[in-house]
N, C-alpha and C. Protein backbone atom coordinates (compact mmCIF):
# COMPACT_ATOMS: atom_id res chain seq x y z
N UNK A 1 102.31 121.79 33.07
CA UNK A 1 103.55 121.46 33.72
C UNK A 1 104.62 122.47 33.33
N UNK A 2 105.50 122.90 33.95
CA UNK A 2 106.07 124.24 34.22
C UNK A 2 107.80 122.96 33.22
N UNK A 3 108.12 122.14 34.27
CA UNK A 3 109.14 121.59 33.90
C UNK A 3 109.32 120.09 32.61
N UNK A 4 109.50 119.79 32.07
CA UNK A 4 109.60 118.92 31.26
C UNK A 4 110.35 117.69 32.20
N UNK A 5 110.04 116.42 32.71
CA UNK A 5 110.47 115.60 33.70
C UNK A 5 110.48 114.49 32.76
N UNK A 6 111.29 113.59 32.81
CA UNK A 6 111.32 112.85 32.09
C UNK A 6 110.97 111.43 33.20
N UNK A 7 110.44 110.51 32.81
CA UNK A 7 109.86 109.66 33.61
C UNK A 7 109.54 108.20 33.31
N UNK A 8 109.88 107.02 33.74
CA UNK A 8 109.21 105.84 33.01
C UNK A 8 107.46 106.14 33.05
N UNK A 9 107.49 105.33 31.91
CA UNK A 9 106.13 105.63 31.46
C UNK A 9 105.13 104.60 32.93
N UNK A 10 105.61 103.68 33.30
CA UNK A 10 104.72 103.14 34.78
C UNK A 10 104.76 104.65 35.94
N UNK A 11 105.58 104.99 35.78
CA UNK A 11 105.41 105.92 37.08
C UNK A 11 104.87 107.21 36.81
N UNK A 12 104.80 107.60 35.15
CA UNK A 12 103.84 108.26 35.23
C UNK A 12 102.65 108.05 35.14
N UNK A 13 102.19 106.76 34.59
CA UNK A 13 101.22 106.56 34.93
C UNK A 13 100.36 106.14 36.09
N UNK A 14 101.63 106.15 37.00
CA UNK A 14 101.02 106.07 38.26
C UNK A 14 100.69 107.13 39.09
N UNK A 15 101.17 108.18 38.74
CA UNK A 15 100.99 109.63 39.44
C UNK A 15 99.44 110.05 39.00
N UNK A 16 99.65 109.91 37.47
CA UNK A 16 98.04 110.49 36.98
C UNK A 16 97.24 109.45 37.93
N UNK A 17 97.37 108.55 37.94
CA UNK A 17 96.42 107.45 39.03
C UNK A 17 96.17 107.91 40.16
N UNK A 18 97.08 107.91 40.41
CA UNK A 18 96.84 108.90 42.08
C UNK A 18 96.15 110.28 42.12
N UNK A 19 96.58 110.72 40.74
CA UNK A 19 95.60 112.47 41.03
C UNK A 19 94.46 112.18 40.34
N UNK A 20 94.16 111.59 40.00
CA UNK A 20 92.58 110.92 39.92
C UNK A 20 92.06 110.17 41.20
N UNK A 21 92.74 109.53 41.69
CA UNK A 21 91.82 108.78 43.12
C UNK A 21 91.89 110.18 44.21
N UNK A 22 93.29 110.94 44.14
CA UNK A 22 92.72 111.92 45.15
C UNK A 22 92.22 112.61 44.61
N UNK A 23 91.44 113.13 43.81
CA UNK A 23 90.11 113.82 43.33
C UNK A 23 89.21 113.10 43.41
N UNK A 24 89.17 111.89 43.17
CA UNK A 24 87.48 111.55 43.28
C UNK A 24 87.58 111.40 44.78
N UNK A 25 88.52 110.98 45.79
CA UNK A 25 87.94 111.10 47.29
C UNK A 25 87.98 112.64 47.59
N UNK A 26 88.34 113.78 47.06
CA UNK A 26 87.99 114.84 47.56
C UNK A 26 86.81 115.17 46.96
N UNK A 27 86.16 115.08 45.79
CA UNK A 27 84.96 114.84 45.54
C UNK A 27 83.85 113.98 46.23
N UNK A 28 84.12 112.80 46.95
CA UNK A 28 83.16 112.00 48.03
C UNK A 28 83.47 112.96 49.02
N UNK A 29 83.66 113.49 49.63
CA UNK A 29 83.74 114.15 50.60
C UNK A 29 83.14 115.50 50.73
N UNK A 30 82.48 115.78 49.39
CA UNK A 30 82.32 116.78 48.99
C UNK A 30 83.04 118.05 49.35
N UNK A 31 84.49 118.48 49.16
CA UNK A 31 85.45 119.63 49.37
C UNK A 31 85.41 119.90 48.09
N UNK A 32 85.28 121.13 48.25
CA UNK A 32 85.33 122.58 46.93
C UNK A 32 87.06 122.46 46.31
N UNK A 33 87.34 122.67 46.02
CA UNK A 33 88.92 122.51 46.04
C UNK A 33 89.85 123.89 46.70
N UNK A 34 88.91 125.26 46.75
CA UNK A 34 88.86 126.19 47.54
C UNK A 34 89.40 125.50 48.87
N UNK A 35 88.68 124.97 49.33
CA UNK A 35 88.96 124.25 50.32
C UNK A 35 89.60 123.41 51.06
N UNK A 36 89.15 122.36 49.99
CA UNK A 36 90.65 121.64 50.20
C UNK A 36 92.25 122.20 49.80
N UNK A 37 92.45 123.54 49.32
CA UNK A 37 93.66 123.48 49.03
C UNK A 37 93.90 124.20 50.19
N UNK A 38 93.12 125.35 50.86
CA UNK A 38 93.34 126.16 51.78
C UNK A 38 93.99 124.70 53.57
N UNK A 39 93.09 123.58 53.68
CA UNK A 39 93.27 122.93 54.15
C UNK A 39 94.78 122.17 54.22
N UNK A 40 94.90 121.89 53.42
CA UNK A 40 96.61 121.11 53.01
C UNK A 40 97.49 122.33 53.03
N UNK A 41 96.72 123.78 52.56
CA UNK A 41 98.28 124.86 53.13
C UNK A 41 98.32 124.89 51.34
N UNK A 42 98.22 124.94 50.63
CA UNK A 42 97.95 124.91 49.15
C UNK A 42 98.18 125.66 48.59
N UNK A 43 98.51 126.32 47.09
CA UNK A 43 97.48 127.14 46.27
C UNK A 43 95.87 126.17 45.45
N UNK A 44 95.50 126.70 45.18
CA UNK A 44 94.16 125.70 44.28
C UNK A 44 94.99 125.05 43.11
N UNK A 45 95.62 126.22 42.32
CA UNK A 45 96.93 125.75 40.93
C UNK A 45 97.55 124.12 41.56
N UNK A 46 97.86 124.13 42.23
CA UNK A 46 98.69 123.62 42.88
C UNK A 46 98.10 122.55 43.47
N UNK A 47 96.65 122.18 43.76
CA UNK A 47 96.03 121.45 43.85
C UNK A 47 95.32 120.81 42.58
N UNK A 48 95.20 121.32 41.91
CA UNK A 48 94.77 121.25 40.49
C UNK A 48 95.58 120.56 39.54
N UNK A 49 96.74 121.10 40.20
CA UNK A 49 98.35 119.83 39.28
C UNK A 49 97.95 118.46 40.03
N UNK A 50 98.35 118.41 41.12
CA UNK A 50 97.93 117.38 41.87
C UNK A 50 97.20 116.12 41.30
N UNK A 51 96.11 116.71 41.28
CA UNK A 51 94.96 116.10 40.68
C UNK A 51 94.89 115.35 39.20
N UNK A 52 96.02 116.14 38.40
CA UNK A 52 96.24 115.81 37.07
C UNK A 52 97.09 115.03 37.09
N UNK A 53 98.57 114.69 38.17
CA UNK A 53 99.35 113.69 38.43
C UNK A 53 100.63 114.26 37.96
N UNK A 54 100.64 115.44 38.21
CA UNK A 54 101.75 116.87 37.60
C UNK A 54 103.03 116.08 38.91
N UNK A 55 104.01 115.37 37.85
CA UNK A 55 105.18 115.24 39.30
C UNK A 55 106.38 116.55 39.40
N UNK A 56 105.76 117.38 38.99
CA UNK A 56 106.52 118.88 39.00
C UNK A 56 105.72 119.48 40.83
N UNK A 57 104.86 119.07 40.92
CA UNK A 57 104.29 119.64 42.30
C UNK A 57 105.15 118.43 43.34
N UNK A 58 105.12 119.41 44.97
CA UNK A 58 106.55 119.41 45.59
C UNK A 58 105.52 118.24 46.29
N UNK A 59 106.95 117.34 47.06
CA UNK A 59 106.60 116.10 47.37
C UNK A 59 105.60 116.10 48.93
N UNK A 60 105.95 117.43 49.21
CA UNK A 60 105.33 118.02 50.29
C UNK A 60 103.60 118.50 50.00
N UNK A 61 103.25 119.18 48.91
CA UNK A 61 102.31 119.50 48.72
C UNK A 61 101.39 117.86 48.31
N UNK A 62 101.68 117.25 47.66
CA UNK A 62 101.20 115.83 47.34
C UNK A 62 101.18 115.32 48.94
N UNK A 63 101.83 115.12 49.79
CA UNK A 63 101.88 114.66 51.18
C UNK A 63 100.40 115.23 51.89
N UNK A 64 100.61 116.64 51.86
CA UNK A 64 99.45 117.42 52.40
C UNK A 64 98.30 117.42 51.67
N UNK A 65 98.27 116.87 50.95
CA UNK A 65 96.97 116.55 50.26
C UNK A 65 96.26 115.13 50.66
N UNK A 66 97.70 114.27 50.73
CA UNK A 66 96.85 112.62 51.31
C UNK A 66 96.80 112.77 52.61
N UNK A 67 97.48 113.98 52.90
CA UNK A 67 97.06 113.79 54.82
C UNK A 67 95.59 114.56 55.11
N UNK A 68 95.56 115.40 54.37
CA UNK A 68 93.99 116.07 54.55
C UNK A 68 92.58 115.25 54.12
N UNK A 69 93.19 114.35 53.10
CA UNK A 69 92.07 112.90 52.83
C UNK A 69 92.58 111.78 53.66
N UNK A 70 93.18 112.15 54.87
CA UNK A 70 93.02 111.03 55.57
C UNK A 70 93.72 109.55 55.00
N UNK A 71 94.67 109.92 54.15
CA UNK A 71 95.63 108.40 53.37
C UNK A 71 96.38 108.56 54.21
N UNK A 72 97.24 108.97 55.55
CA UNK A 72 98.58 108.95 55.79
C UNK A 72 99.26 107.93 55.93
N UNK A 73 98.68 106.89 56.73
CA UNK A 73 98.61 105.47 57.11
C UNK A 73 99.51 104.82 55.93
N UNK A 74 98.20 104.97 54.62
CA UNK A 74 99.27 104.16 53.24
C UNK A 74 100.35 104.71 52.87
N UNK A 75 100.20 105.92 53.12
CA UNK A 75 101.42 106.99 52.31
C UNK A 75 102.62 106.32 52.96
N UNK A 76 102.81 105.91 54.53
CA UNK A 76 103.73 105.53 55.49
C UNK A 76 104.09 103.79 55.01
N UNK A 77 103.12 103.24 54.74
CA UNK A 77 103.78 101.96 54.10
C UNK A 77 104.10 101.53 53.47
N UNK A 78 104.11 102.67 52.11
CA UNK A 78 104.50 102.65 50.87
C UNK A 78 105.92 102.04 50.64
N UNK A 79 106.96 102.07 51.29
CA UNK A 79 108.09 101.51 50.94
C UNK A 79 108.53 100.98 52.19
N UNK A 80 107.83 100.13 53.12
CA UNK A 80 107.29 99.43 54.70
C UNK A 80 108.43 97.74 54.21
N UNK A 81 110.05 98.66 54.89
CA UNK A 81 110.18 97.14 54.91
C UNK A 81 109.99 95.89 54.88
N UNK A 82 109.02 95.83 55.66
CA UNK A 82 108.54 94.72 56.10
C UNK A 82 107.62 93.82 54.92
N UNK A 83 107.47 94.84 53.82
CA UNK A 83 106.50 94.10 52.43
C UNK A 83 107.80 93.99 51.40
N UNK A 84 108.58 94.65 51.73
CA UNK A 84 109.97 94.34 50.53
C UNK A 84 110.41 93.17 50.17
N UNK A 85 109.39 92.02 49.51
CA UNK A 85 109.97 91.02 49.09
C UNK A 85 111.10 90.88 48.44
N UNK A 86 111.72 91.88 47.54
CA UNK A 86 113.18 91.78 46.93
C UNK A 86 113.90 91.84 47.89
N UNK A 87 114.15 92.52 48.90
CA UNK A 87 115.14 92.96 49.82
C UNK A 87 115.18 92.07 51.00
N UNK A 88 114.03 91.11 51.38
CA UNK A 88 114.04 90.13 52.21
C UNK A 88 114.76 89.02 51.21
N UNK A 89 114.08 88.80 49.97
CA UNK A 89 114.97 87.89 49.49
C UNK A 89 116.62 87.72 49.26
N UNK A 90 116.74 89.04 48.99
CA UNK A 90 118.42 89.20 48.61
C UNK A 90 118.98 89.17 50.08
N UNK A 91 118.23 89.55 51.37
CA UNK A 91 119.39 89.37 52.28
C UNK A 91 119.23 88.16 52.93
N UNK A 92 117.46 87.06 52.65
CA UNK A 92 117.75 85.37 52.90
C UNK A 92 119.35 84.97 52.20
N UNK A 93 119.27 85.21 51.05
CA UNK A 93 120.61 84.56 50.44
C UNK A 93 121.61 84.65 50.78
N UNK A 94 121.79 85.83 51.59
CA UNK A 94 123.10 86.12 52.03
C UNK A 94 123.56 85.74 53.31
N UNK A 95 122.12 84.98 54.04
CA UNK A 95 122.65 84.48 55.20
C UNK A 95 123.32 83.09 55.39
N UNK A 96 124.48 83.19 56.34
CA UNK A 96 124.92 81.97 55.93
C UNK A 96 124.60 80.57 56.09
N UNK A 97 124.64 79.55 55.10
CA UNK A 97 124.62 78.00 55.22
C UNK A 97 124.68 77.50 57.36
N UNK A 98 125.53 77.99 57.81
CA UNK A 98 125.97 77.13 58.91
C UNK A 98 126.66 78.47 59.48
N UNK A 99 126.79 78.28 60.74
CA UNK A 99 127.10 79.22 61.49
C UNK A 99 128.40 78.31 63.08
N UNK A 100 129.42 78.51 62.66
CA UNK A 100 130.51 77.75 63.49
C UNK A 100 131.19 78.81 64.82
N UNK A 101 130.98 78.42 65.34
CA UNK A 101 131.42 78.84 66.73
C UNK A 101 133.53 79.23 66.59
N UNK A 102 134.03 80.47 66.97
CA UNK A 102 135.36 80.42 67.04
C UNK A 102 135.71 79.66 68.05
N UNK A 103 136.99 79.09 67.68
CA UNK A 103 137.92 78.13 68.77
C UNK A 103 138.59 79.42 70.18
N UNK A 104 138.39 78.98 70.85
CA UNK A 104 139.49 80.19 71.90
C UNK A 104 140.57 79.08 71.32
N UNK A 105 141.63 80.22 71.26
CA UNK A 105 143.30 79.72 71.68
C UNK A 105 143.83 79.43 72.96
């Protein structure tokens, strides 16, 4: 790693997670990494961080890597309103009790 990033320890451990699952599916697939990096538009280095869960590699190169294994789908629902239980909850609360009609004058 080029930069020193400072990070909660869940999210880095979630990156290394991820550059382990996208290595072992570029491994089922059998891609060289030659390959797969040339594919995503890459360097190999650079695929190789990836893989290790390096969050110094650009959010773009990580993108082009789950789009060339075919993740795009999850990558897109990753923060999918529609599963935001905090954010559905906080704005149930805020809706109001009763809802009153204005008087015309």
């Amino acid at each position: 790693m080029s930069k020193n990033i400072h990070l909660p320890i869940p999210v880095r451990s979630a990156l290394i997670k991820l550059g382990r699952d996208l290595n072992t599916a570029r491994r089922r697939r059998q891609l060289p990494k030659a390959s797969m990096a040339e594919l995503a538009g890459i360097a190999i280095n650079t695929l190789t961080r990836i893989e290790k869960g390096d969050p110094n590699a650009s959010m773009s190169a990580w993108a082009s890597v789950v789009f060339v294994l075919g993740f795009t789908e999850k990558m897109r629902d990753i923060a999918d309103s529609t599963h935001d239980m905090t954010g559905l909850l906080l704005e149930e609360e805020r809706l109001p009790k009763r809802i009153r009609l204005k008087r015309k004058l």
